[in-house]
C-alpha atoms as a PDB file:
ATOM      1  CA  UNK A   1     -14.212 -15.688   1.674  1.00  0.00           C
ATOM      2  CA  UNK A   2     -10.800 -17.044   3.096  1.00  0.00           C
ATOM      3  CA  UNK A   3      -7.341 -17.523   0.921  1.00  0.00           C
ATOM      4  CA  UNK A   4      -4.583 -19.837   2.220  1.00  0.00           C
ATOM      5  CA  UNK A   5      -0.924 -18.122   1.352  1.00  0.00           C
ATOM      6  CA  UNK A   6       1.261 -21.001   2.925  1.00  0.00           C
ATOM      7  CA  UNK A   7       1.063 -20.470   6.642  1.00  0.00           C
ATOM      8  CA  UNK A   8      -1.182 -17.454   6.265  1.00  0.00           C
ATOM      9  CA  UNK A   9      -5.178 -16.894   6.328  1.00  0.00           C
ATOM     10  CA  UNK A  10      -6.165 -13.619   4.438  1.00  0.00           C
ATOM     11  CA  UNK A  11     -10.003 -13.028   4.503  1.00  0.00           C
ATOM     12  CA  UNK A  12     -11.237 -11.427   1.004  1.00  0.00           C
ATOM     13  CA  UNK A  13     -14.587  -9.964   2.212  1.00  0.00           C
ATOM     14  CA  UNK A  14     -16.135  -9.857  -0.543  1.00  0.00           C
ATOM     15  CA  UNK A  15     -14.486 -11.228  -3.507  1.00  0.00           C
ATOM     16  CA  UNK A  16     -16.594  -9.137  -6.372  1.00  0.00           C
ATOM     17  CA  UNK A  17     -15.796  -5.548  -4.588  1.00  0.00           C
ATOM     18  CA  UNK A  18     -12.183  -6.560  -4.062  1.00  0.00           C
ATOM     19  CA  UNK A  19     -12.258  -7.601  -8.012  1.00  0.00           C
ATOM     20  CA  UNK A  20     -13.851  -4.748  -8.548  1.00  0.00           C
ATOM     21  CA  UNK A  21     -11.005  -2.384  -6.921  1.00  0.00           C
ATOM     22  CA  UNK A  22      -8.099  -4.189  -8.406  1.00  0.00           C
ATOM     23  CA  UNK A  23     -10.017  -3.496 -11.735  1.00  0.00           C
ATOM     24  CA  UNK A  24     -10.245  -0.170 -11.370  1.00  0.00           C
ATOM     25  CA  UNK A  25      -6.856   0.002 -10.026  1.00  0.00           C
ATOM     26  CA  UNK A  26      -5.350  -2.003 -12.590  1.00  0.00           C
ATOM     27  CA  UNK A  27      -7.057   0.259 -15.319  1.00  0.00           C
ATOM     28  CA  UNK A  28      -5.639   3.619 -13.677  1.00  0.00           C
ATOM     29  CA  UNK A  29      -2.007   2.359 -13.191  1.00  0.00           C
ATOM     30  CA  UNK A  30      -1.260  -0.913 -15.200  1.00  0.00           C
ATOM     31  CA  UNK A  31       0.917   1.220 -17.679  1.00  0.00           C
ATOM     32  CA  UNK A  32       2.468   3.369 -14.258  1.00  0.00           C
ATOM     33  CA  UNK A  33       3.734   0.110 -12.783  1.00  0.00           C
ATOM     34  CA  UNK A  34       5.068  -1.579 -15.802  1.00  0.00           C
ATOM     35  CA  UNK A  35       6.933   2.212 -16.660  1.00  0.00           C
ATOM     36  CA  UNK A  36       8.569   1.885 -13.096  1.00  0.00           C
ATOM     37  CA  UNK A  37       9.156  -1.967 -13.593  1.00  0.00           C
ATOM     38  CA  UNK A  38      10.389  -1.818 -16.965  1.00  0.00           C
ATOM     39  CA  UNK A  39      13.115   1.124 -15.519  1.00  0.00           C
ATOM     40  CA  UNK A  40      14.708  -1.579 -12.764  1.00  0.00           C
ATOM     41  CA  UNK A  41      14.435  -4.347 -14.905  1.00  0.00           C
ATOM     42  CA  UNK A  42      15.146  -3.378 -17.951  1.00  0.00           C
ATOM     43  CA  UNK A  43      13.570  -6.156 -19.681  1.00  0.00           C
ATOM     44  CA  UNK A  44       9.838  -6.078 -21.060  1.00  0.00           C
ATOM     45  CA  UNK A  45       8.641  -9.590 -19.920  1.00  0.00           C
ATOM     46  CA  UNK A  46       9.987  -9.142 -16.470  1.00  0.00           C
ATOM     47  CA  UNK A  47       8.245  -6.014 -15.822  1.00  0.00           C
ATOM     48  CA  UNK A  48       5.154  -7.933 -17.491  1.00  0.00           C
ATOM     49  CA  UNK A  49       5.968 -10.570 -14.685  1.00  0.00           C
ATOM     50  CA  UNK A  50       6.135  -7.324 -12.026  1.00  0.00           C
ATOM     51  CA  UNK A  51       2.765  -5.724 -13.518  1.00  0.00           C
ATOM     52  CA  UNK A  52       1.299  -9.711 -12.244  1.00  0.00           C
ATOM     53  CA  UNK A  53       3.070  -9.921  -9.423  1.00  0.00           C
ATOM     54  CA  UNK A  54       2.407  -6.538  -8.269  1.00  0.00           C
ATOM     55  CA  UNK A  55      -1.238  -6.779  -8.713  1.00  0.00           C
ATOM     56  CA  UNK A  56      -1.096 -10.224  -6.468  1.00  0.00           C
ATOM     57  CA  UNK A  57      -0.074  -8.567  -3.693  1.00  0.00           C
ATOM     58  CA  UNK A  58      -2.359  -5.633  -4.237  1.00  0.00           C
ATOM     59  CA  UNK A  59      -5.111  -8.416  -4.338  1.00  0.00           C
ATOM     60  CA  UNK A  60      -3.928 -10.121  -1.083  1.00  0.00           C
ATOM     61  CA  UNK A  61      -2.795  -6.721   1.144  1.00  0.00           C
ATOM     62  CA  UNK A  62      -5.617  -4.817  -0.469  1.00  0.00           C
ATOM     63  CA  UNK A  63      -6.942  -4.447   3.722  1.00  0.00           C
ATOM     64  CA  UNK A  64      -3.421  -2.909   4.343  1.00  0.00           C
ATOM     65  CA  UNK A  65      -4.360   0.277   2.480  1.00  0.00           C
ATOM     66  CA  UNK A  66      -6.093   2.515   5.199  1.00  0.00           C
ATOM     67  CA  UNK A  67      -6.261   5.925   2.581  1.00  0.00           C
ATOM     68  CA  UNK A  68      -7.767   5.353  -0.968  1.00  0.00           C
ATOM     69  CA  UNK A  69      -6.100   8.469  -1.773  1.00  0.00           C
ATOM     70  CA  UNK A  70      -2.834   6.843  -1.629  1.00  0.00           C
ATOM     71  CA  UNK A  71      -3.302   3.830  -3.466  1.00  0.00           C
ATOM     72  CA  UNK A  72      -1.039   5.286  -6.529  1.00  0.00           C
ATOM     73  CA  UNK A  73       1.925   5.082  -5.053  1.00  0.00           C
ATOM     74  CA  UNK A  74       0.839   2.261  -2.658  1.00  0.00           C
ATOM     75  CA  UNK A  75       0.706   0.324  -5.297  1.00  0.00           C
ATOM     76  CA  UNK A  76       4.197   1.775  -6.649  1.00  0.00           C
ATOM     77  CA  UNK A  77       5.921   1.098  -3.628  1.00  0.00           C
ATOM     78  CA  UNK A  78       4.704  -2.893  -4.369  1.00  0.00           C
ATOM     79  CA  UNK A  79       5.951  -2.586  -8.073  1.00  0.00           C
ATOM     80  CA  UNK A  80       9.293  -0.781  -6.653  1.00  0.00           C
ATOM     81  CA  UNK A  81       9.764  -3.777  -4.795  1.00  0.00           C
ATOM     82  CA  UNK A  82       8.716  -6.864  -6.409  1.00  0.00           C
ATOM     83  CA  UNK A  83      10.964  -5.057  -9.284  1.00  0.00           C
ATOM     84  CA  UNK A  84      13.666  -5.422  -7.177  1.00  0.00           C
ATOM     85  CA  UNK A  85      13.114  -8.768  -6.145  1.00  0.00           C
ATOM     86  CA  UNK A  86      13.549  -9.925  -9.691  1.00  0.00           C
ATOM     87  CA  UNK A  87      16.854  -8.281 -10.150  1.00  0.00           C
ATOM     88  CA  UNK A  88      17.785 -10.348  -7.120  1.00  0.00           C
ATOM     89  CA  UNK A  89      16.984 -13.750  -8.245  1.00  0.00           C
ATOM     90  CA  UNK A  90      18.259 -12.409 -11.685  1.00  0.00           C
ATOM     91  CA  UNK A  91      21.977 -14.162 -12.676  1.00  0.00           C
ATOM     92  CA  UNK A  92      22.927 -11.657 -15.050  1.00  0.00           C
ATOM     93  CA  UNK A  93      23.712  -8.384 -15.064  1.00  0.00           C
ATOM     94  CA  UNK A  94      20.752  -5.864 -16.363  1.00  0.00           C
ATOM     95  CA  UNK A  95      20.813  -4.833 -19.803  1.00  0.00           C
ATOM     96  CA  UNK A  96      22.746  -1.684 -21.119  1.00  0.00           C
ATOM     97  CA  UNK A  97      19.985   0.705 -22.123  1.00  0.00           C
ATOM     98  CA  UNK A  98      22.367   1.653 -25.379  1.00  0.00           C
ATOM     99  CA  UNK A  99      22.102  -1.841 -26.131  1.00  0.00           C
ATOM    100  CA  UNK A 100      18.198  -2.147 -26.128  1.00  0.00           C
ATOM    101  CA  UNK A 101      15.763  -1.143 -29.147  1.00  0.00           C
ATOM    102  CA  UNK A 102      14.381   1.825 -29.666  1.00  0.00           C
ATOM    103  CA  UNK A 103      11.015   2.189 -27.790  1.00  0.00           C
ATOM    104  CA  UNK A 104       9.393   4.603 -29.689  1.00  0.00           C
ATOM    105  CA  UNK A 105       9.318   4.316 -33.826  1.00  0.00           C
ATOM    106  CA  UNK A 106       7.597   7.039 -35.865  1.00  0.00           C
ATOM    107  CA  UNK A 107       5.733   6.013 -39.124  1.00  0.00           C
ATOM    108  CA  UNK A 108       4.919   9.409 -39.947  1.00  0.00           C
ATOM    109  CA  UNK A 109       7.282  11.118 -42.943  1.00  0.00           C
ATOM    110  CA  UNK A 110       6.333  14.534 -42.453  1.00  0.00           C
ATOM    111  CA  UNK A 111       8.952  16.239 -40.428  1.00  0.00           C
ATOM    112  CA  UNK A 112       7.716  17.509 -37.278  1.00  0.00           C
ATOM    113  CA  UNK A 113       6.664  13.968 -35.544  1.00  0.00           C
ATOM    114  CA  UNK A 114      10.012  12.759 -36.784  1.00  0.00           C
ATOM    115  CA  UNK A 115      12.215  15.690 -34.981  1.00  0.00           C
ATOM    116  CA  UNK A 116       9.631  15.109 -31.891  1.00  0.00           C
ATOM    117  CA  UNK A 117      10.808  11.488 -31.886  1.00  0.00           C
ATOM    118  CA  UNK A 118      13.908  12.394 -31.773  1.00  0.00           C
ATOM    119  CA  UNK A 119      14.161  14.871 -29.376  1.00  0.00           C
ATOM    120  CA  UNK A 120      11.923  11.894 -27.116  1.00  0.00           C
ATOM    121  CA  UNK A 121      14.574   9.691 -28.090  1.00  0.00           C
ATOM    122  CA  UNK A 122      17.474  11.542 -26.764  1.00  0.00           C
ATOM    123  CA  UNK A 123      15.683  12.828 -23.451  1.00  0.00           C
ATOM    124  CA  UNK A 124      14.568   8.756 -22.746  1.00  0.00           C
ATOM    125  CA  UNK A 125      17.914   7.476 -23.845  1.00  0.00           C
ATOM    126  CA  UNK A 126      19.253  10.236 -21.042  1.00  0.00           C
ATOM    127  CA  UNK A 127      17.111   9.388 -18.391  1.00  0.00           C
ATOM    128  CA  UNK A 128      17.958   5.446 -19.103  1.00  0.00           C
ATOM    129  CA  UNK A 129      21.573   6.225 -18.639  1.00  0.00           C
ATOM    130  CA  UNK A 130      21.431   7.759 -15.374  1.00  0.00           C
ATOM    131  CA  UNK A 131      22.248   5.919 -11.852  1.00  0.00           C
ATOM    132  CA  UNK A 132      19.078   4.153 -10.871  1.00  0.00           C
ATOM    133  CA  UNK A 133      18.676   5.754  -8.156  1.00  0.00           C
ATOM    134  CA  UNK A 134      18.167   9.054  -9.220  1.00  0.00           C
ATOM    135  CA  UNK A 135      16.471   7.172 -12.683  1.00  0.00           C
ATOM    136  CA  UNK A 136      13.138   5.984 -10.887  1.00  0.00           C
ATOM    137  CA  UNK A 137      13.349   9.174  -8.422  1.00  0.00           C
ATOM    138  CA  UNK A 138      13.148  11.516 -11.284  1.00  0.00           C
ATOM    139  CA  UNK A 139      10.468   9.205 -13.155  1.00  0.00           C
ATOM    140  CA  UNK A 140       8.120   8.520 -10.461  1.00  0.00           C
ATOM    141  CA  UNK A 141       8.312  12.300 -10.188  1.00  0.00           C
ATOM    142  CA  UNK A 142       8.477  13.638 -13.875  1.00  0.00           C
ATOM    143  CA  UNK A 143       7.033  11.157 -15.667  1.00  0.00           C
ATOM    144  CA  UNK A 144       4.589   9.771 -13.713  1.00  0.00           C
ATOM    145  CA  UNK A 145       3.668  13.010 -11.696  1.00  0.00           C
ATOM    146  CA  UNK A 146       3.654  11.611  -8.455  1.00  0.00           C
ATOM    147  CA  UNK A 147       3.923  14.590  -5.424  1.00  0.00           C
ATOM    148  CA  UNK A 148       7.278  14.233  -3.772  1.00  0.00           C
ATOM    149  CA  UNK A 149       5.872  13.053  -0.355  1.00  0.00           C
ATOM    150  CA  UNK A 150       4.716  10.253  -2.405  1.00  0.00           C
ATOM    151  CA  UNK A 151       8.112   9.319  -4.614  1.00  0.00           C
ATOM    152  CA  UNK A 152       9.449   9.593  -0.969  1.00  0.00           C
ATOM    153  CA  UNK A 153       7.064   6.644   0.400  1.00  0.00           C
ATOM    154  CA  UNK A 154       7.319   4.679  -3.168  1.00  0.00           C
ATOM    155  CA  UNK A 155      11.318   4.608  -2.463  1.00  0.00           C
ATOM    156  CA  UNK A 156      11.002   4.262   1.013  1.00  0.00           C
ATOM    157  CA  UNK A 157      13.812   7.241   1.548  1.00  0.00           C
ATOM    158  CA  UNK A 158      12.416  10.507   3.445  1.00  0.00           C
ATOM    159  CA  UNK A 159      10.752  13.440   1.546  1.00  0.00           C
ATOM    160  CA  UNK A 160      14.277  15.591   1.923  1.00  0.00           C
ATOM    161  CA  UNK A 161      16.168  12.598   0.014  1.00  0.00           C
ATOM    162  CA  UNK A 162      13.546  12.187  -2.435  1.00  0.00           C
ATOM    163  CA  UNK A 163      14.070  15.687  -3.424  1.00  0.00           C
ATOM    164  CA  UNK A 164      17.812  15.813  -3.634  1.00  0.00           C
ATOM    165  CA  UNK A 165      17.616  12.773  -6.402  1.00  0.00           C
ATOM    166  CA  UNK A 166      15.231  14.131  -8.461  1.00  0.00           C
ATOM    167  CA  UNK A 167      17.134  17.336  -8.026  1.00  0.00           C
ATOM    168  CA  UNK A 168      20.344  15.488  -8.792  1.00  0.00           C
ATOM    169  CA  UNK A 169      18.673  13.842 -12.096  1.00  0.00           C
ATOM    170  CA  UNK A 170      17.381  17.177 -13.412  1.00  0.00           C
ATOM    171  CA  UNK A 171      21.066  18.537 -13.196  1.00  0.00           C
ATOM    172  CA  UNK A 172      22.971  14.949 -14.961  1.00  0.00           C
ATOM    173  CA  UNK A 173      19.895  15.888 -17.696  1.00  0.00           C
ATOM    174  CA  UNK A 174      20.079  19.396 -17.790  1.00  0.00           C
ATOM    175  CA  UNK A 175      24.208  18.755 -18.117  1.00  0.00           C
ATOM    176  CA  UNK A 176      23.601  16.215 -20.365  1.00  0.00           C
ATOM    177  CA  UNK A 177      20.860  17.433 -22.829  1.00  0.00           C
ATOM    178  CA  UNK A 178      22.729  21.229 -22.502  1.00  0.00           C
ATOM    179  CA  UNK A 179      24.350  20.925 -26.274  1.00  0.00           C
ATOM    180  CA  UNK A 180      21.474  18.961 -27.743  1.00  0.00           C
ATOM    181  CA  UNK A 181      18.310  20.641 -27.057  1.00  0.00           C
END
């Protein structure tokens, strides 16, 4: 099966085992690429719009990934950048992370989930506040476990620079969190 993109062909092969990996790649990182998104763009229904857009791509390039092994942060490195496209076309200036909701509510009047939203409060609301740079560095590596060689490729930096930010963001949150936790 052929796709026209504009002036490009792109031949599908099979369109029901391509569906079939985007599936199963959508399933196993949907909520990884909208964590990354959502970090950039700080605004929920643009990363939505990244999660989309990011799995278009995946659908059309899906022949440009030669290792299955690295389809995690394959597929990161699109988010990363179709993240970063929106804040390009964006007018405005992203959002102050003090100014948006809380993400995480607890229901639960017993104690202990309360002080363990809180505590998850004050370590995200650090993490939001630092420079994005080391931000996604340190969640691509922390959050979403991703080996280092791999943050590297996702930020398109080398494996030495990739270190040195999520080292950097472990010290502003270490320095940060110090008199808290």
């Amino acid at each position: 099966m052929l796709l026209m993109t504009g002036s490009k062909t792109v031949d599908l092969g099979s369109a029901d085992s391509r569906l079939a990996q985007i599936t199963r790649l959508f399933e196993a990182n949907a909520d990884a690429v909208f964590n990354v998104a959502y970090r950039i763009v700080w605004n929920r229904a643009d990363a939505a719009d990244v999660v989309q857009s990011t799995f278009i791509q995946v659908y059309l390039k899906m022949d440009q990934l030669e290792d299955q092994s690295k389809a995690r942060s394959w597929l990161l490195q699109i988010a990363y950048r179709q993240a970063l496209n929106v804040l390009r076309r964006r007018k405005d200036e992203p959002t102050d992370p003090a100014d948006l909701p809380d993400r995480f509510t607890s229901h639960d009047a017993t104690a202990e989930p309360v002080l363990r939203n809180d505590l998850r409060l004050t370590i995200q609301s650090a993490i939001d506040r630092l420079p994005q740079n080391l931000r996604l560095a340190v969640v691509l590596r922390d959050v979403e476990g991703l080996p280092m060689r791999e943050v590297a490729s996702v930020l398109d930096i080398g494996q030495s620079a990739a270190k040195m930010r999520v080292t950097r963001a472990r010290e502003h949150l270490r320095a940060e969190l110090s008199g808290l936790i």
